[in-house]
N, C-alpha and C. Protein backbone atom coordinates (compact mmCIF):
# COMPACT_ATOMS: atom_id res chain seq x y z
N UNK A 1 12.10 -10.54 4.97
CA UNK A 1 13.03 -11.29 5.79
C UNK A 1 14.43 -10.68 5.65
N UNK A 2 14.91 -10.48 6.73
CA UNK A 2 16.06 -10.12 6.74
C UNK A 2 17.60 -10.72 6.93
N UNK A 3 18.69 -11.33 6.75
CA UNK A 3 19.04 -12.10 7.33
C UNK A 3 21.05 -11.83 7.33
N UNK A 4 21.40 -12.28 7.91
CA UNK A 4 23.35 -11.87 8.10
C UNK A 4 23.91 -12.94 7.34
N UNK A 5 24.77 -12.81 7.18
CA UNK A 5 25.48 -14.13 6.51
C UNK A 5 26.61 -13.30 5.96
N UNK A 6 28.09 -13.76 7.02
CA UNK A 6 28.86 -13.65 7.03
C UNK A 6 29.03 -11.62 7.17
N UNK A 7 28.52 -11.47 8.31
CA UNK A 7 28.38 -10.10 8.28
C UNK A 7 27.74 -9.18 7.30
N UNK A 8 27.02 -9.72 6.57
CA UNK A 8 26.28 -9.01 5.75
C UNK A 8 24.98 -9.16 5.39
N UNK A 9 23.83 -7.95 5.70
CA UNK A 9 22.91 -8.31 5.31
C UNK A 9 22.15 -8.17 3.98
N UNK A 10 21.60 -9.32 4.11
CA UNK A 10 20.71 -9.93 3.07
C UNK A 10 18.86 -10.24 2.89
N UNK A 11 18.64 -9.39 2.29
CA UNK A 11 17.48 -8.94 2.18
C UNK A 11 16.30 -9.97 1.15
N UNK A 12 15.60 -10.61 2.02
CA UNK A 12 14.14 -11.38 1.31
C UNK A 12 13.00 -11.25 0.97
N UNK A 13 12.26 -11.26 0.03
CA UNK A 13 10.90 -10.91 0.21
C UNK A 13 10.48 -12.65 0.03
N UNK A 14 9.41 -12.89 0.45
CA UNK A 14 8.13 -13.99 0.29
C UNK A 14 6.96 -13.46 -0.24
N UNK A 15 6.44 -13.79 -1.55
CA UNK A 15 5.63 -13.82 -1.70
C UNK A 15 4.45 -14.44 -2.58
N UNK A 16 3.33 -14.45 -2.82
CA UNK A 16 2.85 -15.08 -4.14
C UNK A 16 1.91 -13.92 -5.49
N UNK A 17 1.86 -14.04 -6.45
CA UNK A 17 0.91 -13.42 -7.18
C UNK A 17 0.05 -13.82 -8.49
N UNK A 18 -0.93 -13.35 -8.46
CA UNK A 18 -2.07 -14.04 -8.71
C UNK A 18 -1.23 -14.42 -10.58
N UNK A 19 -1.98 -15.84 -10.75
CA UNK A 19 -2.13 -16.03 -12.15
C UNK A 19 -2.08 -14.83 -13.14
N UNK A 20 -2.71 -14.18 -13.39
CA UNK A 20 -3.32 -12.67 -14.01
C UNK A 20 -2.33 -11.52 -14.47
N UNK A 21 -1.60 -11.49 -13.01
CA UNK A 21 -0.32 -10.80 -12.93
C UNK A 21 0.83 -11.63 -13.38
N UNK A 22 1.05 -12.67 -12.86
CA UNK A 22 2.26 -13.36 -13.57
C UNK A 22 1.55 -13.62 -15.22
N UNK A 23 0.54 -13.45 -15.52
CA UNK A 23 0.81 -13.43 -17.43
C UNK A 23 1.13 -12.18 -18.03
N UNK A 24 0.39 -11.54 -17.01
CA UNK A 24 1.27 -10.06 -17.62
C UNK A 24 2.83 -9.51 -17.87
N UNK A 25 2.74 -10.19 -16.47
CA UNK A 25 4.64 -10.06 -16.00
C UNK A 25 5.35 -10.58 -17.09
N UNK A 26 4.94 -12.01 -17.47
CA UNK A 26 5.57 -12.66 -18.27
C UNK A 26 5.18 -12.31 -19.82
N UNK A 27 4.38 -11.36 -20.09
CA UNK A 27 4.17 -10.93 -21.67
C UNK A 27 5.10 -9.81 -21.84
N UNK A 28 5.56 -8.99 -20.53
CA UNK A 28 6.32 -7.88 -20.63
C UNK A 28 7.87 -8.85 -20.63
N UNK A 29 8.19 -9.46 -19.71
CA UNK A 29 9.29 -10.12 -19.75
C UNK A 29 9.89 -10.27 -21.50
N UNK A 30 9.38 -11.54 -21.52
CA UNK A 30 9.19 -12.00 -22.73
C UNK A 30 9.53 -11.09 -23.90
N UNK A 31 8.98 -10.10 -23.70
CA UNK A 31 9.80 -8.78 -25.06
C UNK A 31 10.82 -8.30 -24.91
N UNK A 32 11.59 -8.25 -23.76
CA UNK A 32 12.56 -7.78 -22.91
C UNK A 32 13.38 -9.12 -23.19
N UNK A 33 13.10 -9.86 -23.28
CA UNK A 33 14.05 -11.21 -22.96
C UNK A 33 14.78 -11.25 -21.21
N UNK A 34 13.99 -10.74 -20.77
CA UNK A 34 14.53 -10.84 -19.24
C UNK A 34 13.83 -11.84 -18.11
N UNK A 35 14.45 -12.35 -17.64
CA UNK A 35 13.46 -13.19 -15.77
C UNK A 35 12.44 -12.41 -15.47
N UNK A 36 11.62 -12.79 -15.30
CA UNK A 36 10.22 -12.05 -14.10
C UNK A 36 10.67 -11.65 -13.19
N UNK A 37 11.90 -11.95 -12.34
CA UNK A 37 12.30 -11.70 -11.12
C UNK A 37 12.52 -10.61 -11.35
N UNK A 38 13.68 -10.43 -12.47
CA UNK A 38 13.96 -8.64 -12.58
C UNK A 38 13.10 -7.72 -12.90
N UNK A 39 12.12 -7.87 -14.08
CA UNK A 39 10.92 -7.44 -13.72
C UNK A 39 10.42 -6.79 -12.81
N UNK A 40 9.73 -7.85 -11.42
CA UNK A 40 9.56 -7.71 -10.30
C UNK A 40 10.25 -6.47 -9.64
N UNK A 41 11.28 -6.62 -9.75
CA UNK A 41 12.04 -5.50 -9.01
C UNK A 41 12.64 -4.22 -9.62
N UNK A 42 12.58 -4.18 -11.14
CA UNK A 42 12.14 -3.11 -11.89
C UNK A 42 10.89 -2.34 -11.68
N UNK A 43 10.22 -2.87 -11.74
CA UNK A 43 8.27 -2.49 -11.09
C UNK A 43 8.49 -2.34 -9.80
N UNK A 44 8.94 -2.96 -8.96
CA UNK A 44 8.53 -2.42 -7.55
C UNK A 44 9.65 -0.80 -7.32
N UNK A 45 11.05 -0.48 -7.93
CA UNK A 45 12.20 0.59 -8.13
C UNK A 45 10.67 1.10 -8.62
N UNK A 46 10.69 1.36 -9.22
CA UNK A 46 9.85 2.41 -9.81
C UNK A 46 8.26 2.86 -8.83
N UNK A 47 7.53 2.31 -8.60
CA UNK A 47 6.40 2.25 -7.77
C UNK A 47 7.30 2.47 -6.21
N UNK A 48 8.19 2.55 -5.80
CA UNK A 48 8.73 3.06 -4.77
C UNK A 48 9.24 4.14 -4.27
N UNK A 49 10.13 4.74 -6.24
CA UNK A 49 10.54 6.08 -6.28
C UNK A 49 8.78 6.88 -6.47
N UNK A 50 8.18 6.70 -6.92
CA UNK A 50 6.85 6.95 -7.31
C UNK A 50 5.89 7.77 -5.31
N UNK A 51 5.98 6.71 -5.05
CA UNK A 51 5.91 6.69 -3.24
C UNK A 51 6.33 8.21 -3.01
N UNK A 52 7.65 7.97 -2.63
CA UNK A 52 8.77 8.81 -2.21
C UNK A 52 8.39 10.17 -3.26
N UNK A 53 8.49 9.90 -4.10
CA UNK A 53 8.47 11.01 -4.88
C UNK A 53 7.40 12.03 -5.74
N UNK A 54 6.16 11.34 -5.78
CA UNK A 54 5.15 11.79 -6.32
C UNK A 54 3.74 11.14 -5.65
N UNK A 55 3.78 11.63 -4.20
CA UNK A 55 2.89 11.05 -3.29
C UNK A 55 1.47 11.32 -3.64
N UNK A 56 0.99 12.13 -4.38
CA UNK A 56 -0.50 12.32 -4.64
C UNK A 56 -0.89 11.43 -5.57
N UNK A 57 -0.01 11.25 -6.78
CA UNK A 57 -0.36 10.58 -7.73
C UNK A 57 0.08 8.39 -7.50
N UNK A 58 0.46 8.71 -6.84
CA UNK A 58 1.04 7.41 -6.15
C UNK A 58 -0.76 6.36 -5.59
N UNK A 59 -0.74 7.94 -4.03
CA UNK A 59 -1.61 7.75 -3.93
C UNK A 59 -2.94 6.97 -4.32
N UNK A 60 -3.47 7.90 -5.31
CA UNK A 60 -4.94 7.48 -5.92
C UNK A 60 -4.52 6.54 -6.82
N UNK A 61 -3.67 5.95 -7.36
CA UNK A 61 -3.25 4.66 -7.66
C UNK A 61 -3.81 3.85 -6.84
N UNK A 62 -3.15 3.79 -6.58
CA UNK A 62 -2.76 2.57 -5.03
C UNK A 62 -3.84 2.56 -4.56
N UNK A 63 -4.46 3.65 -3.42
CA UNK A 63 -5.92 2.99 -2.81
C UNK A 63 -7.20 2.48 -4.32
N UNK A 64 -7.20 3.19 -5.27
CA UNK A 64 -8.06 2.37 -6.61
C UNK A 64 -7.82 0.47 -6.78
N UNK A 65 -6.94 0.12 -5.78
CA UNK A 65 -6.45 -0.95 -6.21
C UNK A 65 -6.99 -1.76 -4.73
N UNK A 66 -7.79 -3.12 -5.87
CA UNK A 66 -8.61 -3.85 -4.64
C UNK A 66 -8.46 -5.06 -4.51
N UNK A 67 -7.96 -5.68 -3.63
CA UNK A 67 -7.23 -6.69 -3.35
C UNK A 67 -7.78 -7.74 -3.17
N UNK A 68 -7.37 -9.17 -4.48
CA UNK A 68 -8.17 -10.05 -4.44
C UNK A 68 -6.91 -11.13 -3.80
N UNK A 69 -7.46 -11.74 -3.17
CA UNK A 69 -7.22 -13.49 -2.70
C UNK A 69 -6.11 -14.28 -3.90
N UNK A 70 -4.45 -14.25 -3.37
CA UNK A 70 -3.86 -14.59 -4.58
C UNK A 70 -3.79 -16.28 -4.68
N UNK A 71 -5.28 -16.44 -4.91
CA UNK A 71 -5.73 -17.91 -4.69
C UNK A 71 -5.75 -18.11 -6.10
N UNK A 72 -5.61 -19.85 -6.19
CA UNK A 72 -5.42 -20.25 -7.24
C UNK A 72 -6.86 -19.70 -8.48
N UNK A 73 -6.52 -20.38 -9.82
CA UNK A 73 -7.56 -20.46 -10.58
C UNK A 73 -8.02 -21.65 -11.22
N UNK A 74 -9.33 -21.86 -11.68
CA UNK A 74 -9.94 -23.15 -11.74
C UNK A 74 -10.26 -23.33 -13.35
N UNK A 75 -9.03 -24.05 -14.14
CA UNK A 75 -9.41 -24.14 -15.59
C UNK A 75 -10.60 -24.95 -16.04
N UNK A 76 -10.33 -25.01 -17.46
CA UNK A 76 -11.79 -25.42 -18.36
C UNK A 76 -12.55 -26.69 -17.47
N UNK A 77 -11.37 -27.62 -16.83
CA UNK A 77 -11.44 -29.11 -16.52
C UNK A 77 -11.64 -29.30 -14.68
N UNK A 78 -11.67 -27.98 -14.39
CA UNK A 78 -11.79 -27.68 -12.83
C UNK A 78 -10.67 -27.99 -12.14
N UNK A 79 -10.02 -27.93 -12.70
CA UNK A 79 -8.38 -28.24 -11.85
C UNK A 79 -8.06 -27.05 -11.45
N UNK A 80 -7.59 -26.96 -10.25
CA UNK A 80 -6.94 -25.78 -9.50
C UNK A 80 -5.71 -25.29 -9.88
N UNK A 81 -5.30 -24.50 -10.27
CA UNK A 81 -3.57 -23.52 -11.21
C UNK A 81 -3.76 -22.74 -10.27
N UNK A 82 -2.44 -23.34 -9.02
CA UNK A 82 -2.03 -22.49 -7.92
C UNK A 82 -1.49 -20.99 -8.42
N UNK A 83 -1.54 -19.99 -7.28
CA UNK A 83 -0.86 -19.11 -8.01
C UNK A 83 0.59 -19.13 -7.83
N UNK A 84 1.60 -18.60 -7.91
CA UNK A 84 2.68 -18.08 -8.49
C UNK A 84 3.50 -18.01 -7.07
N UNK A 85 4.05 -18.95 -6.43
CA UNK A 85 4.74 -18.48 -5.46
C UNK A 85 6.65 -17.76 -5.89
N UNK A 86 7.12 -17.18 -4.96
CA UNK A 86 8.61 -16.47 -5.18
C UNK A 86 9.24 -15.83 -3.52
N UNK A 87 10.30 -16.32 -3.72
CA UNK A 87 11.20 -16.51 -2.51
C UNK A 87 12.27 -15.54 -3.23
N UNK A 88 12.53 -14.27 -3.22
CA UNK A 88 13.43 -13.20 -3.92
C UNK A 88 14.27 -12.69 -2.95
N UNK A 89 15.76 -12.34 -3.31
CA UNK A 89 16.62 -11.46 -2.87
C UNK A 89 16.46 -10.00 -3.71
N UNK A 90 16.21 -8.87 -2.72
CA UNK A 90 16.17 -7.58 -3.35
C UNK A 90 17.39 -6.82 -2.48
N UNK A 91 16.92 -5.55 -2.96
CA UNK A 91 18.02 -4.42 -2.20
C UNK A 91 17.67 -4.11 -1.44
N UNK A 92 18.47 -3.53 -0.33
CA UNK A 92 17.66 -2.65 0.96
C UNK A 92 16.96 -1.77 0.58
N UNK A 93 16.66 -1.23 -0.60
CA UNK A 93 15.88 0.05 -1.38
C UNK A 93 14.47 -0.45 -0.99
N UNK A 94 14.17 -1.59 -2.12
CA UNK A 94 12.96 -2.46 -2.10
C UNK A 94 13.05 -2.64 -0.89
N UNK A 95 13.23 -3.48 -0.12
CA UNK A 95 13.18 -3.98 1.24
C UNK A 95 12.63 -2.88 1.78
N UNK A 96 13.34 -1.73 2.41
CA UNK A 96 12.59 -0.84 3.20
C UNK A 96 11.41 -0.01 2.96
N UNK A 97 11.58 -0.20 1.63
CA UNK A 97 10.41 0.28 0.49
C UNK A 97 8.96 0.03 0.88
N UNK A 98 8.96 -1.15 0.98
CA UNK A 98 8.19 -2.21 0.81
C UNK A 98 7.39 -2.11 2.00
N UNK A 99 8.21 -2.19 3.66
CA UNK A 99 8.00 -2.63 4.73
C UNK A 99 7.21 -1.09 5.09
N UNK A 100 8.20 0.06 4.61
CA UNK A 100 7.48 1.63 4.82
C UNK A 100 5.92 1.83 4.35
N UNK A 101 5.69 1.06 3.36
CA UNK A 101 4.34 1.14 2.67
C UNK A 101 3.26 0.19 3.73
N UNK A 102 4.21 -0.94 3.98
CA UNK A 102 2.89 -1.75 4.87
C UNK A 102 2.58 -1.31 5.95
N UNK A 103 3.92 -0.01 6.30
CA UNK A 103 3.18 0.17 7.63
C UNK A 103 2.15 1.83 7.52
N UNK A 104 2.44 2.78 6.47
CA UNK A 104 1.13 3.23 6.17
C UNK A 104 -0.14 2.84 5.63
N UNK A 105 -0.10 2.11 4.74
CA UNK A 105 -1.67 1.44 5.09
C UNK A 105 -1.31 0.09 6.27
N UNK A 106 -1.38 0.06 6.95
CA UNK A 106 -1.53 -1.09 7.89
C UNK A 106 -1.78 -1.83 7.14
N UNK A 107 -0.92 -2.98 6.52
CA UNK A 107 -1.46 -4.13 5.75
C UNK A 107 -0.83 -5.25 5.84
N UNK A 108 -0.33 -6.68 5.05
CA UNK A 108 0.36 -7.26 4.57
C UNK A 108 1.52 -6.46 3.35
N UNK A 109 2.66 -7.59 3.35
CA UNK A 109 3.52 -7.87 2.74
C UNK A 109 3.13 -8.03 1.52
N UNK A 110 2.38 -9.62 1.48
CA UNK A 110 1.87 -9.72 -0.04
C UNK A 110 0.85 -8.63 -0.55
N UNK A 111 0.32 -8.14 0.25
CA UNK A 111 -0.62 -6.97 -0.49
C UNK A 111 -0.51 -6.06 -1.09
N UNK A 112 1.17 -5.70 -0.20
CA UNK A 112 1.47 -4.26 -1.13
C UNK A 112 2.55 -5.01 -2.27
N UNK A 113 2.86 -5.87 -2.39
CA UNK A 113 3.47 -6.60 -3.44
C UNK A 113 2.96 -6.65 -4.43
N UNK A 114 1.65 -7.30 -4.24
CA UNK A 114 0.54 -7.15 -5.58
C UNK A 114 0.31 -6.32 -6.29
N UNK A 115 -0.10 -5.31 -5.10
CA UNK A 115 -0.58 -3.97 -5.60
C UNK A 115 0.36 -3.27 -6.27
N UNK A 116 1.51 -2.84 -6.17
CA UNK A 116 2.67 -2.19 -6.53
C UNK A 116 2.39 -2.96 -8.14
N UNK A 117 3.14 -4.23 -8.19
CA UNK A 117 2.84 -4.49 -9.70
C UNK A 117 1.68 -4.83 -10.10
N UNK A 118 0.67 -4.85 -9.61
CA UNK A 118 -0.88 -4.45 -10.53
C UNK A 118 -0.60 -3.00 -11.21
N UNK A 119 -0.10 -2.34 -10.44
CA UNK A 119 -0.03 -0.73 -10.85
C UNK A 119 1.25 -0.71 -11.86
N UNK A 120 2.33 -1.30 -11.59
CA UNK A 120 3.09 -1.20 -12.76
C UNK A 120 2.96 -1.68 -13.84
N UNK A 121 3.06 -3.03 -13.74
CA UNK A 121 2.65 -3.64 -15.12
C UNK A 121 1.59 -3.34 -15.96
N UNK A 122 0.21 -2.65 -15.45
CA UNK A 122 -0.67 -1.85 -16.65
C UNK A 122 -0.24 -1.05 -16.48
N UNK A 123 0.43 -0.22 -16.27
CA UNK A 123 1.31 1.23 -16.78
C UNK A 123 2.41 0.09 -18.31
N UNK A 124 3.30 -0.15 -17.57
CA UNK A 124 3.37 -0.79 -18.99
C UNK A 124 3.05 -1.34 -20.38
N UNK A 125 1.68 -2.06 -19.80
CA UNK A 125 1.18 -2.67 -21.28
C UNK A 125 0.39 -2.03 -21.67
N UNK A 126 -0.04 -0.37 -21.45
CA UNK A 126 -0.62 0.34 -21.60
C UNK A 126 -0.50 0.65 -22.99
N UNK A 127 1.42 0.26 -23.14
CA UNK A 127 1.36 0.85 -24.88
C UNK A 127 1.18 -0.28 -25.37
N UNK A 128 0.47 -1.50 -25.11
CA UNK A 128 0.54 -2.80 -25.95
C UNK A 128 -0.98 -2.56 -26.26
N UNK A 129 -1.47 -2.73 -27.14
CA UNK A 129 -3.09 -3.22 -27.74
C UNK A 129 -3.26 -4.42 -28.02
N UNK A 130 -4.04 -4.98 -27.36
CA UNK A 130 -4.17 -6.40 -27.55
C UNK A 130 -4.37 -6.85 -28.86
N UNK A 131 -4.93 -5.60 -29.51
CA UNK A 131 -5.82 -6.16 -30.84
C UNK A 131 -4.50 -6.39 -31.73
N UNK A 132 -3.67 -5.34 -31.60
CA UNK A 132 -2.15 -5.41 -32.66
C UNK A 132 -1.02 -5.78 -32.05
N UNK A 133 -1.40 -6.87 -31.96
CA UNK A 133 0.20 -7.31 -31.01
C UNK A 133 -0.12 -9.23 -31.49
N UNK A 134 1.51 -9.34 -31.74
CA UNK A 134 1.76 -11.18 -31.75
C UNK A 134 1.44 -11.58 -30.74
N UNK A 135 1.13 -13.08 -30.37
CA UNK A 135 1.14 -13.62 -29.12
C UNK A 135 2.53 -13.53 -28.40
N UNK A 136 2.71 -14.34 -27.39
CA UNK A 136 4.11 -14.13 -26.69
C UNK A 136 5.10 -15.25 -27.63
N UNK A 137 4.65 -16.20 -27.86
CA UNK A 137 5.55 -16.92 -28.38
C UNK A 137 6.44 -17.06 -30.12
N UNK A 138 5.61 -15.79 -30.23
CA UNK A 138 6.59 -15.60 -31.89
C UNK A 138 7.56 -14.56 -31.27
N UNK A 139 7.31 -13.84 -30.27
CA UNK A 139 8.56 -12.82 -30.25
C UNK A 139 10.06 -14.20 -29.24
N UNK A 140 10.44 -14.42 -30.17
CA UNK A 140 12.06 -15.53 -29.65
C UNK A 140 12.95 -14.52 -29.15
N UNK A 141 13.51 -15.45 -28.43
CA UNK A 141 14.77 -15.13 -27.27
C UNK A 141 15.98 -14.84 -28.56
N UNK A 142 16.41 -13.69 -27.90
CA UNK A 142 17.73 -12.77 -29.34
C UNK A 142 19.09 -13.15 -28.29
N UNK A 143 19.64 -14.07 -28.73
CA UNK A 143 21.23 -14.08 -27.99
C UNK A 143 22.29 -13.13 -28.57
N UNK A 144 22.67 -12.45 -29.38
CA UNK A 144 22.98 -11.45 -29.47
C UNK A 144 23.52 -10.91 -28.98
N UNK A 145 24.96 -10.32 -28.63
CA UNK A 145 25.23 -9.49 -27.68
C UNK A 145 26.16 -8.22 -28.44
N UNK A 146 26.50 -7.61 -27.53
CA UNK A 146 26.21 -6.10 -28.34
C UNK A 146 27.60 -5.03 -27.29
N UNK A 147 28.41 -4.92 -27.79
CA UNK A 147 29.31 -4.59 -26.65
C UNK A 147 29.48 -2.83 -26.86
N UNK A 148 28.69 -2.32 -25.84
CA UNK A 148 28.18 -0.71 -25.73
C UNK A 148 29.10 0.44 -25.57
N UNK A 149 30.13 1.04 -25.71
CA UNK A 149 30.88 1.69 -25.16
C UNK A 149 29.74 3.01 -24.17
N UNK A 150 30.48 3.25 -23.29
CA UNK A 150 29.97 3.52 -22.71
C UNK A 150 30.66 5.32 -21.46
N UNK A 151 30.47 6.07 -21.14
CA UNK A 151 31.54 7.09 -20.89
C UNK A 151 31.42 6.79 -19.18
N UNK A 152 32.52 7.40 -18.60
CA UNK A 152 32.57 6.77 -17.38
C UNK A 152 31.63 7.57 -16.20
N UNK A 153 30.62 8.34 -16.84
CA UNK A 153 29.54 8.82 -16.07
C UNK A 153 28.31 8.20 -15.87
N UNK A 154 28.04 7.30 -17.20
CA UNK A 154 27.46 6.67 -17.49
C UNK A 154 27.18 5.03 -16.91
N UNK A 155 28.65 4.87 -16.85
CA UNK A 155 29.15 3.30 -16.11
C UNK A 155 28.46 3.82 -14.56
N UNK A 156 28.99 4.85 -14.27
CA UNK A 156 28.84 5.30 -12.68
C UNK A 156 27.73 5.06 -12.47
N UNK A 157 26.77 5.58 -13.28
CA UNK A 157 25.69 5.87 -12.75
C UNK A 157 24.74 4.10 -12.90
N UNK A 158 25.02 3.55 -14.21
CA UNK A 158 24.70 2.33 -13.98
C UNK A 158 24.72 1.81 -12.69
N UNK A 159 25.76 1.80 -12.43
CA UNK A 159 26.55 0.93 -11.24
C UNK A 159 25.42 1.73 -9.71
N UNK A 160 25.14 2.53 -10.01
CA UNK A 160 24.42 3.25 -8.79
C UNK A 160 22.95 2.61 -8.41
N UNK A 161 22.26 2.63 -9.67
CA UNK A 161 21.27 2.14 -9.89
C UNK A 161 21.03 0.76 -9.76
N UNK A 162 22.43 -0.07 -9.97
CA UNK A 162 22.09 -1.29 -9.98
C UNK A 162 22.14 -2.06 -8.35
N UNK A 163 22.53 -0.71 -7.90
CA UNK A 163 22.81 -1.08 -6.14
C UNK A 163 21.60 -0.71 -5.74
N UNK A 164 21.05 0.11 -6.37
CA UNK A 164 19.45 0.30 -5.70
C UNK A 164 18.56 -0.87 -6.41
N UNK A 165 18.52 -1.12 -7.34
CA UNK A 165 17.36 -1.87 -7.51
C UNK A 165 17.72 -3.62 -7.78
N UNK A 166 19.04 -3.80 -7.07
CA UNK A 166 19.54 -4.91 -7.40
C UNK A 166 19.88 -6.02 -8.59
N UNK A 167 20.03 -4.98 -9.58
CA UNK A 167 19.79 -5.47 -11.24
C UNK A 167 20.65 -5.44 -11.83
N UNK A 168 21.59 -6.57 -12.51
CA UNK A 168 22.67 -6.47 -13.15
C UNK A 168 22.71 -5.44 -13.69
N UNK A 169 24.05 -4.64 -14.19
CA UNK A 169 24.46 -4.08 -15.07
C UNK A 169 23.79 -4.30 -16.31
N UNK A 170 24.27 -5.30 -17.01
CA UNK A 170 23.73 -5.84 -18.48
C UNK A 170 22.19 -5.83 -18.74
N UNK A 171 21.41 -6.00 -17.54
CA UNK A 171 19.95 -6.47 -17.71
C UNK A 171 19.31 -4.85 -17.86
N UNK A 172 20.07 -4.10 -16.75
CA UNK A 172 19.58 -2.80 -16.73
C UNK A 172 19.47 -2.48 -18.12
N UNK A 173 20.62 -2.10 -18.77
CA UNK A 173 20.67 -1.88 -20.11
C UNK A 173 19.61 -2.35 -20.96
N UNK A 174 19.44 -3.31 -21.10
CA UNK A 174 18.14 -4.34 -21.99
C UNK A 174 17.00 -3.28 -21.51
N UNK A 175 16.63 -3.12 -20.28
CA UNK A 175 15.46 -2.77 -19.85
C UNK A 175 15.46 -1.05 -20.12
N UNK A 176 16.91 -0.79 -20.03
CA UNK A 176 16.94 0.87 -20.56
C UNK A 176 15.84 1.07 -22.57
N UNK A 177 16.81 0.03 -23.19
CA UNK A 177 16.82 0.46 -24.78
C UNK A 177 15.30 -0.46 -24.76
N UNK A 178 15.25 -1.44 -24.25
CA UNK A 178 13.35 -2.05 -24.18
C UNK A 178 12.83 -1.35 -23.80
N UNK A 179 12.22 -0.75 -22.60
CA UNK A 179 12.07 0.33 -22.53
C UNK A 179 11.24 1.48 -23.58
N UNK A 180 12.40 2.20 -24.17
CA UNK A 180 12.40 3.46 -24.89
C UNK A 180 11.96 2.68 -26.43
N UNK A 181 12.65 1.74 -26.90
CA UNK A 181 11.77 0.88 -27.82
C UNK A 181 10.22 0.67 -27.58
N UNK A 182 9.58 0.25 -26.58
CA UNK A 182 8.18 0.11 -26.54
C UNK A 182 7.79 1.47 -26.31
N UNK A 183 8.15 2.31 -26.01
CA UNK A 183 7.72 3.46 -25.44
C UNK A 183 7.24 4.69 -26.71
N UNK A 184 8.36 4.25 -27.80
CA UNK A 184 9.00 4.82 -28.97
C UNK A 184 8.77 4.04 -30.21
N UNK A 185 8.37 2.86 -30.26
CA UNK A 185 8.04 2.35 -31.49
C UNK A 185 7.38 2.66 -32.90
N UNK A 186 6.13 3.40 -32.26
CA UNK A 186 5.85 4.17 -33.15
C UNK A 186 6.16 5.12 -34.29
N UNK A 187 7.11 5.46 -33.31
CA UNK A 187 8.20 6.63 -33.92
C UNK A 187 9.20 6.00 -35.66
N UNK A 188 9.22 5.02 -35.34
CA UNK A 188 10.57 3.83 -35.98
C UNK A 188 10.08 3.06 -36.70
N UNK A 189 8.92 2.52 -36.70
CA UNK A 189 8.39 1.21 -37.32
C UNK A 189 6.43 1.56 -37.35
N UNK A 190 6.60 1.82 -38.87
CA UNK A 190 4.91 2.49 -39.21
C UNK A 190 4.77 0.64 -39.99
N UNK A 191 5.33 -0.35 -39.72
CA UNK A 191 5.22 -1.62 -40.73
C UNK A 191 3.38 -2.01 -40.15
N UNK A 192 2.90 -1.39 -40.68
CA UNK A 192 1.47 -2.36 -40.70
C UNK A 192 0.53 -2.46 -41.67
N UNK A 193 0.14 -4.10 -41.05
CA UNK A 193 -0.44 -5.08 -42.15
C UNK A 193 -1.73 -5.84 -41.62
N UNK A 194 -2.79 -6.10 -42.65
CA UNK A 194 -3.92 -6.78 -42.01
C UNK A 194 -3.43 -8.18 -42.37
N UNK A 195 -3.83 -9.19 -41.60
CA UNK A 195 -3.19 -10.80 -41.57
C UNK A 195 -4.63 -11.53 -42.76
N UNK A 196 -4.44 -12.32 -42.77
CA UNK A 196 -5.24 -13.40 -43.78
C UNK A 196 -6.87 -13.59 -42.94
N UNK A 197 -6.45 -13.70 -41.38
CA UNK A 197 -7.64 -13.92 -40.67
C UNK A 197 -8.47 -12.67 -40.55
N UNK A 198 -7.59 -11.20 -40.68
CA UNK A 198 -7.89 -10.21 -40.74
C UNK A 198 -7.49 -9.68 -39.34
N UNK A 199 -6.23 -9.98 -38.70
CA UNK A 199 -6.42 -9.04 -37.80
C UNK A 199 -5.06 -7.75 -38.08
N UNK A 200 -4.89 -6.87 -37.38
CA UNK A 200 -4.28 -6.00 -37.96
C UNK A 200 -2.83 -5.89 -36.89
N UNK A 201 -1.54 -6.10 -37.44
CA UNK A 201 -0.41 -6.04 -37.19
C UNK A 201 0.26 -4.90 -37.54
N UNK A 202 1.21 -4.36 -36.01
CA UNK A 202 1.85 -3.20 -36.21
C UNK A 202 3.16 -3.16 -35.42
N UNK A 203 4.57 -3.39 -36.25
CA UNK A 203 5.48 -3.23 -35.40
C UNK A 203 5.92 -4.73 -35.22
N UNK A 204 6.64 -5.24 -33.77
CA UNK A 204 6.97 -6.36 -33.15
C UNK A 204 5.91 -6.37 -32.31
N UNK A 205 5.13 -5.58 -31.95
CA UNK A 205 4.21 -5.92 -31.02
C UNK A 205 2.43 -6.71 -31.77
């Protein structure tokens, strides 16, 4: 959706995603201490430059990816857990991003929405092992703040990025050093331990 307001346009997406994906979204969040929204549009910046930029490998991604019904799910008690609806402001980046993709595969909106973060988010938790990792709720929200100096090439280029992928300044950052932390952990933190129940812990993850 596109829309003016006050001479300026303003860019919408609609969409929903499945249960499955929003726990993922939200296990990556969650370490990050960031919104799903930004998330969202971290994963789709990336799966867009990806497009644009590395079309073969993009590619066979993307068509591997098979598109289920982002219909609810039916717990232990048969109750229906709608999925995940979101009404988002992005950048014209995403926006045209987005609309360029639906119109090479001839598809939906929500489809290539899905698909984009089906494909990102297991690229991400790729470095998580289920077997050695806390649940989501021991890793707590760090208020903390941390004042970066920073050189003015650096600011620039922030500031560039954050016009493309519509992402604060500050959040970018988080998602820069989170990031290279999950990416890099290994490197930094050999802390592992088998637990009482016996399962085996490594790191914050």
């Amino acid at each position: 959706m596109k829309l003016k307001t006050k001479g300026v346009f303003i860019y919408k997406l609609n969409f929903k995603i499945s249960l499955n994906t929003f726990t993922k979204l939200n296990r990556y969040a969650s370490s990050l201490n960031l919104p799903i929204q930004t998330i969202v549009r971290f994963i789709l910046t990336e799966q867009l430059h990806s497009f644009e930029s590395d079309k073969q490998t993009f590619k066979s991604k993307y068509e591997k990816c098979k598109f289920k019904q982002t219909l609810g799910t039916l717990e232990a008690y048969g109750k229906e857990k709608k999925p995940k609806k979101y009404s988002m402001q992005v950048s014209e980046y995403i926006y045209n991003g987005i609309y360029k993709i639906k119109e090479t595969y001839e598809t939906k909106t929500n489809i290539v929405i899905n698909n984009l973060l089906h494909i990102g988010i297991n690229d991400k938790l790729d470095s998580f092992n289920i077997n050695y990792s806390y649940k989501f709720n021991d890793i707590l929200p760090n208020t903390k703040q941390y004042a970066i100096p920073l050189s003015q090439q650096f600011t620039y280029r922030l500031e560039d990025i954050s016009k493309i992928t519509g992402i604060k300044t500050n959040q970018l950052i988080s998602l820069i050093i989170g990031n290279y932390l999950i990416e890099h952990f290994s490197d930094y933190d050999d802390n592992m331990y088998i637990s009482d129940t016996g399962k085996l812990y490594t790191g914050i993850w």
